[in-house]
PDB file of N, CA and C in Angstrom:
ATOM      1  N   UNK A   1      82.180  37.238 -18.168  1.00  0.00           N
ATOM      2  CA  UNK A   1      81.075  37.281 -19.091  1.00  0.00           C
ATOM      3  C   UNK A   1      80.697  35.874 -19.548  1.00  0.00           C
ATOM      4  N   UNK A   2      81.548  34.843 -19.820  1.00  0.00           N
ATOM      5  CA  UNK A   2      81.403  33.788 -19.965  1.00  0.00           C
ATOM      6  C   UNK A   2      80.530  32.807 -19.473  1.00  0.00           C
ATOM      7  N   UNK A   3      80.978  33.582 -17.719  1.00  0.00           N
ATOM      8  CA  UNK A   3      79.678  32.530 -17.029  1.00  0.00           C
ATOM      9  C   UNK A   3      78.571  32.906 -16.970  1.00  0.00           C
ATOM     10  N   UNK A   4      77.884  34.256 -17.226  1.00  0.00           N
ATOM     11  CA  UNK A   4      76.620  34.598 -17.372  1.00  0.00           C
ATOM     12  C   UNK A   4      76.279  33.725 -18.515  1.00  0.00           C
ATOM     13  N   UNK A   5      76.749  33.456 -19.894  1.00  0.00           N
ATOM     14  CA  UNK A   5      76.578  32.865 -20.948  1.00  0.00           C
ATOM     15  C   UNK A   5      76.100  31.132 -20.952  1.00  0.00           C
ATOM     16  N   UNK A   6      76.994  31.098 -19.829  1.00  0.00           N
ATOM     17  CA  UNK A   6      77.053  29.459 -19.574  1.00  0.00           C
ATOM     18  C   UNK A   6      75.597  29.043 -18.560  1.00  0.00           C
ATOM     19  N   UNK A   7      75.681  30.333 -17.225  1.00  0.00           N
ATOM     20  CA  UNK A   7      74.314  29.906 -16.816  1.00  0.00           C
ATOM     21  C   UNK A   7      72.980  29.830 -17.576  1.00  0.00           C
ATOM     22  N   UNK A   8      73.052  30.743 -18.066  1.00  0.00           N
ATOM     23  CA  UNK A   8      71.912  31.213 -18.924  1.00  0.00           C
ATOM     24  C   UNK A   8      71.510  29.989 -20.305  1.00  0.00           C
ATOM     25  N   UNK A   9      72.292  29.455 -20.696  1.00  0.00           N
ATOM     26  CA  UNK A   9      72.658  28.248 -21.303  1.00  0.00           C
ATOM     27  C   UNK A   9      72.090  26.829 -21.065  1.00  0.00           C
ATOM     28  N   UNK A  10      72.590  26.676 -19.684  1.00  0.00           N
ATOM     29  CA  UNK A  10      72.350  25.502 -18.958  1.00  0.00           C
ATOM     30  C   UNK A  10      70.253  25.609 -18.504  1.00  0.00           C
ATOM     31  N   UNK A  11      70.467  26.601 -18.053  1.00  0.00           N
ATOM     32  CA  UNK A  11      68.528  26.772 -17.574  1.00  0.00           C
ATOM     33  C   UNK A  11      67.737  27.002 -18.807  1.00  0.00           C
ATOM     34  N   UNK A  12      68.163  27.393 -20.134  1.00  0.00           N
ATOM     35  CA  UNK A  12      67.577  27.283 -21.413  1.00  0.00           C
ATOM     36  C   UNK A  12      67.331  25.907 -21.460  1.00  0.00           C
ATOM     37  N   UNK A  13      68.077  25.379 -21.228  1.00  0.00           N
ATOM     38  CA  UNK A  13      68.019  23.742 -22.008  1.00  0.00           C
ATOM     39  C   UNK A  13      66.648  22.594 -21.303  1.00  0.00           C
ATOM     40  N   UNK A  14      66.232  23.211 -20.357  1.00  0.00           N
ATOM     41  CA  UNK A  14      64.778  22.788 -20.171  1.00  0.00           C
ATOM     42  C   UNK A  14      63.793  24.155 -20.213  1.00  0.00           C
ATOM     43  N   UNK A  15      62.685  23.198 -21.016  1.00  0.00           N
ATOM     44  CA  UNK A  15      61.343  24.680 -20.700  1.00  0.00           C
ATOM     45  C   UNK A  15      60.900  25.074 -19.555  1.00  0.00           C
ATOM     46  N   UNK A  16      60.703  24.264 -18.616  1.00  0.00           N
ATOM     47  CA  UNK A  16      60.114  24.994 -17.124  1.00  0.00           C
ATOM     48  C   UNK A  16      61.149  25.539 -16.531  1.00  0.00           C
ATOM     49  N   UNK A  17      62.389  25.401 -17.023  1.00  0.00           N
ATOM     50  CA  UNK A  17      63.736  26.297 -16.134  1.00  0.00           C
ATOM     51  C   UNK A  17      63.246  27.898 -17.023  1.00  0.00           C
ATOM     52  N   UNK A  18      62.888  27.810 -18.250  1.00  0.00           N
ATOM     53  CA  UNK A  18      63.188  29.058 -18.966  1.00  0.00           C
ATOM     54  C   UNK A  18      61.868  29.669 -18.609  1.00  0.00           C
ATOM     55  N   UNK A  19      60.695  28.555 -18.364  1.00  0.00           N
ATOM     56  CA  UNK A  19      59.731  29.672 -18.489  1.00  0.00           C
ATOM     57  C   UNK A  19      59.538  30.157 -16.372  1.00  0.00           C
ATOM     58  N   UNK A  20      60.223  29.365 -15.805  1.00  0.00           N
ATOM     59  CA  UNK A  20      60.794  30.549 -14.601  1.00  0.00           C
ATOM     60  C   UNK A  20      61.092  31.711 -14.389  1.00  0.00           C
ATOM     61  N   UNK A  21      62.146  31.541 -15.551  1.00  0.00           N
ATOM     62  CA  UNK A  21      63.264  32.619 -15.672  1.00  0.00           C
ATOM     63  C   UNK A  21      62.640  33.403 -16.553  1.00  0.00           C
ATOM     64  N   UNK A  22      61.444  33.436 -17.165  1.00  0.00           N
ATOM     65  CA  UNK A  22      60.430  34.404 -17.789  1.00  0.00           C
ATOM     66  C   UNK A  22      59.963  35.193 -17.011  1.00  0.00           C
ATOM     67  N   UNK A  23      59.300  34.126 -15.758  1.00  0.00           N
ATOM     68  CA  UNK A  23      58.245  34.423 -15.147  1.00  0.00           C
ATOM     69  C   UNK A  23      58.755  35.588 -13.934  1.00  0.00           C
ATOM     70  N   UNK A  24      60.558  35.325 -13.606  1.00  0.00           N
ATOM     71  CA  UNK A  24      60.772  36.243 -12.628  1.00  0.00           C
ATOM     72  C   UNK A  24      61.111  37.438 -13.765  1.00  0.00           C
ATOM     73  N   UNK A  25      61.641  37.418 -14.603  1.00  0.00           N
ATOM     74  CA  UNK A  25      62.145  38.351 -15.603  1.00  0.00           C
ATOM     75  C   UNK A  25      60.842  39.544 -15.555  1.00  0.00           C
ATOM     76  N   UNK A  26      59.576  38.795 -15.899  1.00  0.00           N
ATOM     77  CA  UNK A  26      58.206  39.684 -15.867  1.00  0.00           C
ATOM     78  C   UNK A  26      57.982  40.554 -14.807  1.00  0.00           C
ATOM     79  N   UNK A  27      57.938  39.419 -13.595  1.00  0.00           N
ATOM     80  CA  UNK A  27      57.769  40.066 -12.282  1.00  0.00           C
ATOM     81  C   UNK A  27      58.625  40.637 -11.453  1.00  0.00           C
ATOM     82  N   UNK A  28      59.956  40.344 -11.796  1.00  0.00           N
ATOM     83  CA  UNK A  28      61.042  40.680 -11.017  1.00  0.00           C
ATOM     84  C   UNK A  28      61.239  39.794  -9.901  1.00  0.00           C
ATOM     85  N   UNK A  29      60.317  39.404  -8.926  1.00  0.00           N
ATOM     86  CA  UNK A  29      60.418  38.321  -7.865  1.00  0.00           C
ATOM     87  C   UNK A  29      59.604  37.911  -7.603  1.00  0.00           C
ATOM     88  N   UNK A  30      59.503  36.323  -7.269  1.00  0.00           N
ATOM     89  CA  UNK A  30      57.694  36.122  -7.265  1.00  0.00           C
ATOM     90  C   UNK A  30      58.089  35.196  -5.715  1.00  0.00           C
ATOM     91  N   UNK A  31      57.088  34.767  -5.092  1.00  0.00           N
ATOM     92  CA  UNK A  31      57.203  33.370  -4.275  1.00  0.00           C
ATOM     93  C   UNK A  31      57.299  32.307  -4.347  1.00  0.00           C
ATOM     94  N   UNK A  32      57.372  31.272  -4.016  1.00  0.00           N
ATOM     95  CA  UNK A  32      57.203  29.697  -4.420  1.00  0.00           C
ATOM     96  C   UNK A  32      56.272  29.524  -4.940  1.00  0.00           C
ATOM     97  N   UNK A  33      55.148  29.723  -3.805  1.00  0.00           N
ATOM     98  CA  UNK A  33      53.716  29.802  -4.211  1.00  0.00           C
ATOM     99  C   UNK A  33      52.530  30.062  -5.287  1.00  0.00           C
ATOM    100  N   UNK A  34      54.033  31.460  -5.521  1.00  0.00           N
ATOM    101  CA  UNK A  34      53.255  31.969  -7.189  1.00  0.00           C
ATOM    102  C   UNK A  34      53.781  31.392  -8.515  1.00  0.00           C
ATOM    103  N   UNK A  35      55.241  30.894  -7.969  1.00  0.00           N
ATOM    104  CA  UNK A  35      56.165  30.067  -9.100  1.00  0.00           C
ATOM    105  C   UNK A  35      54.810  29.179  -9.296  1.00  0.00           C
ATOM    106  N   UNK A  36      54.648  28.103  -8.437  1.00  0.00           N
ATOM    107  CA  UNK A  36      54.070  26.773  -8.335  1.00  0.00           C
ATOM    108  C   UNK A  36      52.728  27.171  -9.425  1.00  0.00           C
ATOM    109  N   UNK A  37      51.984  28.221  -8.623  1.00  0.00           N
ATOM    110  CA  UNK A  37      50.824  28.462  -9.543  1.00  0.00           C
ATOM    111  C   UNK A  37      50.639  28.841 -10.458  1.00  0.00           C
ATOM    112  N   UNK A  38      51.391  29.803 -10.843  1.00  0.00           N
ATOM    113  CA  UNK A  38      51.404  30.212 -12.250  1.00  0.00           C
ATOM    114  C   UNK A  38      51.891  29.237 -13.383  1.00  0.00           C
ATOM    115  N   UNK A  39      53.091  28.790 -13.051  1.00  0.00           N
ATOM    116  CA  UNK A  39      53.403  27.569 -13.885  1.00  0.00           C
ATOM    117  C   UNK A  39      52.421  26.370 -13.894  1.00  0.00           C
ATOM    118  N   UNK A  40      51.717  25.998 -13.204  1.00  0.00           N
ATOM    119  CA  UNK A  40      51.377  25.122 -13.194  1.00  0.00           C
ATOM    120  C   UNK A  40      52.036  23.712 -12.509  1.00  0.00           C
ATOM    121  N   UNK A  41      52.940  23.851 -11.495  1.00  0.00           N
ATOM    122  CA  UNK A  41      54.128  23.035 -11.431  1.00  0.00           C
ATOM    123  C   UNK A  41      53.654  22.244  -9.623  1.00  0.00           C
ATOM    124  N   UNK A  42      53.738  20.839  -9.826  1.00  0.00           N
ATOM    125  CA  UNK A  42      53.823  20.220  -8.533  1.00  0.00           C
ATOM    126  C   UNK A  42      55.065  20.832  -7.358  1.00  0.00           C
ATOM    127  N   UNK A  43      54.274  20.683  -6.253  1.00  0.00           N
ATOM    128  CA  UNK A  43      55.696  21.163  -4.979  1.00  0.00           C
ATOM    129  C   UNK A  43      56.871  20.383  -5.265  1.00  0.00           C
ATOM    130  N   UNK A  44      56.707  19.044  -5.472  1.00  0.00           N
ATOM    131  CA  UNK A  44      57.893  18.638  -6.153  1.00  0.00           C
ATOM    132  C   UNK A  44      58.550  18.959  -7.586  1.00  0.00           C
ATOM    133  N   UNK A  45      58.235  18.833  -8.383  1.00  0.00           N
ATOM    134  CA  UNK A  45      58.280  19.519  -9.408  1.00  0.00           C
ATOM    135  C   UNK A  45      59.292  20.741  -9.141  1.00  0.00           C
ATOM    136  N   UNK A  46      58.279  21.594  -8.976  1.00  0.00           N
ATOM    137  CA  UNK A  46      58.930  22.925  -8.320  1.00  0.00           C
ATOM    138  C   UNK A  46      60.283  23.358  -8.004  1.00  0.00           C
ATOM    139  N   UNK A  47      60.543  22.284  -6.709  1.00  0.00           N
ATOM    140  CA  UNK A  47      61.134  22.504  -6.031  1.00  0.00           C
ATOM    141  C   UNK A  47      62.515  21.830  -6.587  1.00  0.00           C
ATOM    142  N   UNK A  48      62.475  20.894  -7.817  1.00  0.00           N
ATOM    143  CA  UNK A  48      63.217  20.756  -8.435  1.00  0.00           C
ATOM    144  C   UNK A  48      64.104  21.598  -8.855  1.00  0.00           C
ATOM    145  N   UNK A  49      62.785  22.449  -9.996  1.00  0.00           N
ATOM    146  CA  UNK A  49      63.485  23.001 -10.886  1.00  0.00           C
ATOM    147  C   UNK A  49      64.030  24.398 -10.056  1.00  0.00           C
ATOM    148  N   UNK A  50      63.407  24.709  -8.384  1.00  0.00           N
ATOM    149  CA  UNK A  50      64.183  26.159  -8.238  1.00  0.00           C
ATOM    150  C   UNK A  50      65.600  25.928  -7.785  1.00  0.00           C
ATOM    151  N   UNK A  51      65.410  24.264  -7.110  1.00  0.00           N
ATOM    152  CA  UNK A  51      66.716  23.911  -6.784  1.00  0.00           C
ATOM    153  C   UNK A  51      67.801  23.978  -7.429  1.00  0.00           C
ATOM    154  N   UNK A  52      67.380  23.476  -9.231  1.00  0.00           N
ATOM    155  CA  UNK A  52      68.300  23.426  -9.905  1.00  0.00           C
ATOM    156  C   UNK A  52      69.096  24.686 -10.420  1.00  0.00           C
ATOM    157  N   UNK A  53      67.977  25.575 -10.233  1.00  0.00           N
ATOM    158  CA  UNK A  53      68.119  27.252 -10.603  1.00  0.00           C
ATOM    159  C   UNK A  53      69.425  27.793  -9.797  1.00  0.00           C
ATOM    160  N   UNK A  54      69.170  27.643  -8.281  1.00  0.00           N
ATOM    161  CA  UNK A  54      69.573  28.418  -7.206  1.00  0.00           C
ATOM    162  C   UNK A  54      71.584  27.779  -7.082  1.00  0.00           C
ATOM    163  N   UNK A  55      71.451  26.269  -7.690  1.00  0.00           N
ATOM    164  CA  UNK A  55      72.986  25.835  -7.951  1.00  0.00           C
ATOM    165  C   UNK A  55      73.228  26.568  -9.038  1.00  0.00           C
ATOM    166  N   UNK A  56      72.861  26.679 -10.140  1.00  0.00           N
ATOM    167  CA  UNK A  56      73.328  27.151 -11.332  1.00  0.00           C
ATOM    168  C   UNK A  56      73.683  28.558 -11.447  1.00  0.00           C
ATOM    169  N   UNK A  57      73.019  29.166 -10.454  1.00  0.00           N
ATOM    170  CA  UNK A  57      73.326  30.449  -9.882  1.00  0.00           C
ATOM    171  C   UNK A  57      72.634  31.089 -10.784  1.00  0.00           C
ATOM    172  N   UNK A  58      71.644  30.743 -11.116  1.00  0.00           N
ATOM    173  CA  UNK A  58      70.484  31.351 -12.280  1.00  0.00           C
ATOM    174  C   UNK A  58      69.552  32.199 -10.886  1.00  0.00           C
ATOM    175  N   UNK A  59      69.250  31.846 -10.528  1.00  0.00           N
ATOM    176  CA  UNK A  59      68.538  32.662  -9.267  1.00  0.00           C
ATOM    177  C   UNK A  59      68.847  32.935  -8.048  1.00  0.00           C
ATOM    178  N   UNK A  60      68.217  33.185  -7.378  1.00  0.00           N
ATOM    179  CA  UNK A  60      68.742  33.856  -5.838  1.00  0.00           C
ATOM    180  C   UNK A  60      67.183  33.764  -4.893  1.00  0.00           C
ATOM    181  N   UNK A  61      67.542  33.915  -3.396  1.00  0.00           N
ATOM    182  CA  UNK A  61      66.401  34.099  -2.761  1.00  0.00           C
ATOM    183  C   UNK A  61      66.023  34.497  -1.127  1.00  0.00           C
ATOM    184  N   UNK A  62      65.304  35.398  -1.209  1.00  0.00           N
ATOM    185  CA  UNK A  62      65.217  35.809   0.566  1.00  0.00           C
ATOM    186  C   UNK A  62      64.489  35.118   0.956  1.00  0.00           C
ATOM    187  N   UNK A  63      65.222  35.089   2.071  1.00  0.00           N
ATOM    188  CA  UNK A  63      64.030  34.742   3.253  1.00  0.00           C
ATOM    189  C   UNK A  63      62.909  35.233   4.097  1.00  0.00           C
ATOM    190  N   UNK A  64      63.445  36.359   4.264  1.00  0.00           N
ATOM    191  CA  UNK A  64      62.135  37.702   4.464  1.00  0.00           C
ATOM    192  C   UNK A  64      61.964  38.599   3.638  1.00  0.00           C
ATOM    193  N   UNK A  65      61.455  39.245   3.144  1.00  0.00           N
ATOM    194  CA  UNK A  65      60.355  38.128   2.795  1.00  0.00           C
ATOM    195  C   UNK A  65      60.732  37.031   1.905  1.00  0.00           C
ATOM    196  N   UNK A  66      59.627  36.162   1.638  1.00  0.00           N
ATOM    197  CA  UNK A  66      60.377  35.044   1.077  1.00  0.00           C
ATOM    198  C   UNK A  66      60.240  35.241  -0.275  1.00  0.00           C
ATOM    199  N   UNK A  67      60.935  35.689  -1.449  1.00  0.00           N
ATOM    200  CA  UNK A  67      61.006  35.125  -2.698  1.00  0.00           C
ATOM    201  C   UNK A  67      61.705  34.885  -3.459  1.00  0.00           C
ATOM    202  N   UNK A  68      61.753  34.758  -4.833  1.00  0.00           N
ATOM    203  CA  UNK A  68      62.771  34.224  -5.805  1.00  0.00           C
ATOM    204  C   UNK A  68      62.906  35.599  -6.928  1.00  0.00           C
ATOM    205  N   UNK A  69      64.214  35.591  -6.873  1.00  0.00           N
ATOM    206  CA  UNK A  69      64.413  36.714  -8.145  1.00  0.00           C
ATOM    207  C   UNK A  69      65.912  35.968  -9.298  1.00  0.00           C
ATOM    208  N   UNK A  70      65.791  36.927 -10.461  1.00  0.00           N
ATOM    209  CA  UNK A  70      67.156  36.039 -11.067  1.00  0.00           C
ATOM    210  C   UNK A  70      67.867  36.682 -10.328  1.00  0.00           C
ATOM    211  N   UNK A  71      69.651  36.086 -10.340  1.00  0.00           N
ATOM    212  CA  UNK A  71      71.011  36.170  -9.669  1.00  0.00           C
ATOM    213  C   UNK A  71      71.309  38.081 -10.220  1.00  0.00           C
ATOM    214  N   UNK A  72      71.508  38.441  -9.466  1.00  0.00           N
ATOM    215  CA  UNK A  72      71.898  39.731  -9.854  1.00  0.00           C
ATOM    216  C   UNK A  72      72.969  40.305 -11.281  1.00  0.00           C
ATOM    217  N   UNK A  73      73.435  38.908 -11.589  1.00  0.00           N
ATOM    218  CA  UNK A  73      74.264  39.059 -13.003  1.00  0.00           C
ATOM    219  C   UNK A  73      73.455  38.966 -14.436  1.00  0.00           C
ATOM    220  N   UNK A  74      72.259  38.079 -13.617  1.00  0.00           N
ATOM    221  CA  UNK A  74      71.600  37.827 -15.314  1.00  0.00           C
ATOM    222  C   UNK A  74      70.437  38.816 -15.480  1.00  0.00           C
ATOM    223  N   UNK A  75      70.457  40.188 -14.577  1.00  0.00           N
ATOM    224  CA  UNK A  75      69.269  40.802 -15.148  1.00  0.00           C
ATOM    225  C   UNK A  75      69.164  42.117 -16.465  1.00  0.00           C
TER     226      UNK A  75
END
């Protein structure tokens, strides 16, 4: 339980990590594409913050199709 606490923690501590983790929370799974657009967020940018997501084990992601959802612990 701890480490759900701790991920969830760590991706709070910036706003575009949290408002991600809104944005899949809403949708359940979105694409890069829709991350990028809806946020408002450069491909770099982006690709930062899903990077930083996907170590922290805050998110998860297929490849077919392709999208992003949170980690199956934090929903």
């Amino acid at each position: 339980m701890w480490s759900l606490f701790k991920k969830i923690g760590l991706a709070k501590s910036d706003p575009k990590k949290q408002a991600i983790i809104n944005l899949l929370k809403e949708n359940g799974h979105c694409s890069y594409g829709e991350i990028l657009q809806k946020l408002s967020l450069s491909p770099s940018m982006g690709s930062r913050y899903i990077t930083e997501l996907k170590e922290e084990g805050v998110i998860s992601n297929k490849i077919m199709p392709p999208f992003f959802k949170l980690a199956s612990d934090l929903k």
